[in-house]
C-alpha atoms as a PDB file:
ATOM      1  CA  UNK A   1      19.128   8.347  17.052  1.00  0.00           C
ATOM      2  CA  UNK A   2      17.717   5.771  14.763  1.00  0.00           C
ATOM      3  CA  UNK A   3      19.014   2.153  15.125  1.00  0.00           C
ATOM      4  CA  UNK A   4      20.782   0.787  12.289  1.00  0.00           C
ATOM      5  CA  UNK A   5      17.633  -1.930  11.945  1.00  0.00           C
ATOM      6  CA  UNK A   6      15.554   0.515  12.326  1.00  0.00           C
ATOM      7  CA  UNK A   7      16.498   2.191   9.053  1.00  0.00           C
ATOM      8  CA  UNK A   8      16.974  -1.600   7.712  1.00  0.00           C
ATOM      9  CA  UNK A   9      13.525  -1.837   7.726  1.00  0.00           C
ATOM     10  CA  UNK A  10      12.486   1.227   6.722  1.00  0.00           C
ATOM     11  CA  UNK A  11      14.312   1.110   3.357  1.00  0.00           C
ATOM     12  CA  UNK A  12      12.648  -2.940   3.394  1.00  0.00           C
ATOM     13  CA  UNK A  13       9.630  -1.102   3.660  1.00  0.00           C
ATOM     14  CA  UNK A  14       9.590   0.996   0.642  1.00  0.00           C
ATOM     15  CA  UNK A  15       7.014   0.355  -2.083  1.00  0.00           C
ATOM     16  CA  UNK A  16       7.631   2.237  -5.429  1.00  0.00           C
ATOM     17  CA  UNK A  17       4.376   2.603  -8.060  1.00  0.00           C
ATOM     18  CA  UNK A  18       4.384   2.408 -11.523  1.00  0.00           C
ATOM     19  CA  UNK A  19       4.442   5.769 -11.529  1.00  0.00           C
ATOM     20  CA  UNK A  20       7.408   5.755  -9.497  1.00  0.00           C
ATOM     21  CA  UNK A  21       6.006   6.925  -5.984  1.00  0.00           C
ATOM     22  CA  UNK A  22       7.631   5.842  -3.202  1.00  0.00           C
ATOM     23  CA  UNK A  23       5.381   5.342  -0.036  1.00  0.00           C
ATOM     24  CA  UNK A  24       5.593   3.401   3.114  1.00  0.00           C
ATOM     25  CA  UNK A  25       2.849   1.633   4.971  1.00  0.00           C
ATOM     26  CA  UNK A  26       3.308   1.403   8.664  1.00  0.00           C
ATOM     27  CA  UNK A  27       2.004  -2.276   8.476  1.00  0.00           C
ATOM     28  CA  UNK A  28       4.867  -3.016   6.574  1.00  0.00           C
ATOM     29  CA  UNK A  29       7.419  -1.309   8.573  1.00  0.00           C
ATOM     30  CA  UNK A  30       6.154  -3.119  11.697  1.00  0.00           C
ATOM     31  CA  UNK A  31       6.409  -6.846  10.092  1.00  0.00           C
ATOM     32  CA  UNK A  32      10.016  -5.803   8.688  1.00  0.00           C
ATOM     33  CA  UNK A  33      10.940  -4.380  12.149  1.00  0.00           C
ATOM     34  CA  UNK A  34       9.605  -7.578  13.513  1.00  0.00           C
ATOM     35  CA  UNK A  35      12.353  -9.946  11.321  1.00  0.00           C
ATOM     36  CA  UNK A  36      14.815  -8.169  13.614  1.00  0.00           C
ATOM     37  CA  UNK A  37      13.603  -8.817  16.579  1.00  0.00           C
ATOM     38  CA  UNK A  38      12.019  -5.027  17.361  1.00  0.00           C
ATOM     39  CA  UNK A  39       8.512  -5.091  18.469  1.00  0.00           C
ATOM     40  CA  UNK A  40       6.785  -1.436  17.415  1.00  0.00           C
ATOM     41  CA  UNK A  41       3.041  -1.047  17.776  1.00  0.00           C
ATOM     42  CA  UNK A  42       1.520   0.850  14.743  1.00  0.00           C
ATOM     43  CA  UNK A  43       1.477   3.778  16.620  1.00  0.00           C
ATOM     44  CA  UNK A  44       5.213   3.599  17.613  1.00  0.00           C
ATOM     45  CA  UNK A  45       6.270   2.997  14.240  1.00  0.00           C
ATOM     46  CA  UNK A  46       3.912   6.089  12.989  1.00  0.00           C
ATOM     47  CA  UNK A  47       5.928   8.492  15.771  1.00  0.00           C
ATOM     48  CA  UNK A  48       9.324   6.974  14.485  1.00  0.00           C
ATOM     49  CA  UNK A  49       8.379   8.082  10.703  1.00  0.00           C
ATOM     50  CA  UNK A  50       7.514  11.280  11.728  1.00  0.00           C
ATOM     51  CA  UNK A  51      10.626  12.089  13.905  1.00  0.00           C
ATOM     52  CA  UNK A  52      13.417  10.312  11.662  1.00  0.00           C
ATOM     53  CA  UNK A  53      11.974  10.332   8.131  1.00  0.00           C
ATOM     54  CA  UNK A  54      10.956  13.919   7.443  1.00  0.00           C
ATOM     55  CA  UNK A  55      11.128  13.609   3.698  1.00  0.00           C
ATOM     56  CA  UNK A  56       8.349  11.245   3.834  1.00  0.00           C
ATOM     57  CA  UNK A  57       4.671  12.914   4.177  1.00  0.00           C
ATOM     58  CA  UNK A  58       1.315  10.650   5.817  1.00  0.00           C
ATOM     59  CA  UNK A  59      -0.782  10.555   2.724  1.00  0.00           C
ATOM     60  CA  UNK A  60      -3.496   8.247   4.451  1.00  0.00           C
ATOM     61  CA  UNK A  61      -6.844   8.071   3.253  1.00  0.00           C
ATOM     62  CA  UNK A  62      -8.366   6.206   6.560  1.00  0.00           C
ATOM     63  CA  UNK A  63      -8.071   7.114  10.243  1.00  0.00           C
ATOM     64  CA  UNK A  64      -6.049   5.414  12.556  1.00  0.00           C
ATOM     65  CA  UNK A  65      -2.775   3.910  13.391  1.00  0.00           C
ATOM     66  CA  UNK A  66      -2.683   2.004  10.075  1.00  0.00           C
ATOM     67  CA  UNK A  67      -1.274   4.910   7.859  1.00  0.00           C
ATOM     68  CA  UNK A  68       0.860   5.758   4.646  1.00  0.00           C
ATOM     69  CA  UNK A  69       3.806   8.007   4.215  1.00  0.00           C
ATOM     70  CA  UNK A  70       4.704   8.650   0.849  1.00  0.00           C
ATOM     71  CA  UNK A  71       7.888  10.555  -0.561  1.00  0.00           C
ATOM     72  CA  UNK A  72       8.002  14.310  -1.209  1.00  0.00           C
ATOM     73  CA  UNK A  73       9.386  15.076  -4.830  1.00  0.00           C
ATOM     74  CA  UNK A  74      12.844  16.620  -3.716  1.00  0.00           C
ATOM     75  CA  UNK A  75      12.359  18.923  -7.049  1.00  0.00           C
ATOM     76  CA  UNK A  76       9.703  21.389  -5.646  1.00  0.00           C
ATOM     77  CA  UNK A  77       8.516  19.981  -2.363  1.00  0.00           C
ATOM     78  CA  UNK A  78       5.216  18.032  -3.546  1.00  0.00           C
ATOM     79  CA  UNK A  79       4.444  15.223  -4.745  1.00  0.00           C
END
């Protein structure tokens, strides 16, 4: 189960676009987890994503640990 930080900075993390996309860079999510006090590695925040934050899908154009999730359209299922 998630810790209620956790989820703190995961919501901290949130970028919306103009165009009102919501995504999530796992660089971000790190240096919010860091302000309280959890150390991740990119790679450990990446696995929390996927296990906790289904509605979110990795829309990252480069390989590595340094992805981005962005929000599914609840509507249909894309984005």
């Amino acid at each position: 189960m998630a810790r209620y930080d956790d989820i703190a900075a995961y919501r901290e993390s949130i970028r919306i676009s103009s165009q009102g996309r919501r995504t999530v860079a796992t660089v971000d999510f790190v240096q919010n987890l860091a302000k309280f006090n959890h150390h991740f590695t990119l790679r450990q925040a990446n696995e929390w994503i996927e296990i906790y934050q289904c509605s979110f899908k990795d829309v990252s154009t480069e390989a590595g640990d340094r992805r981005t999730f962005q929000l599914l359209n609840p509507n249909n299922g894309e984005f």
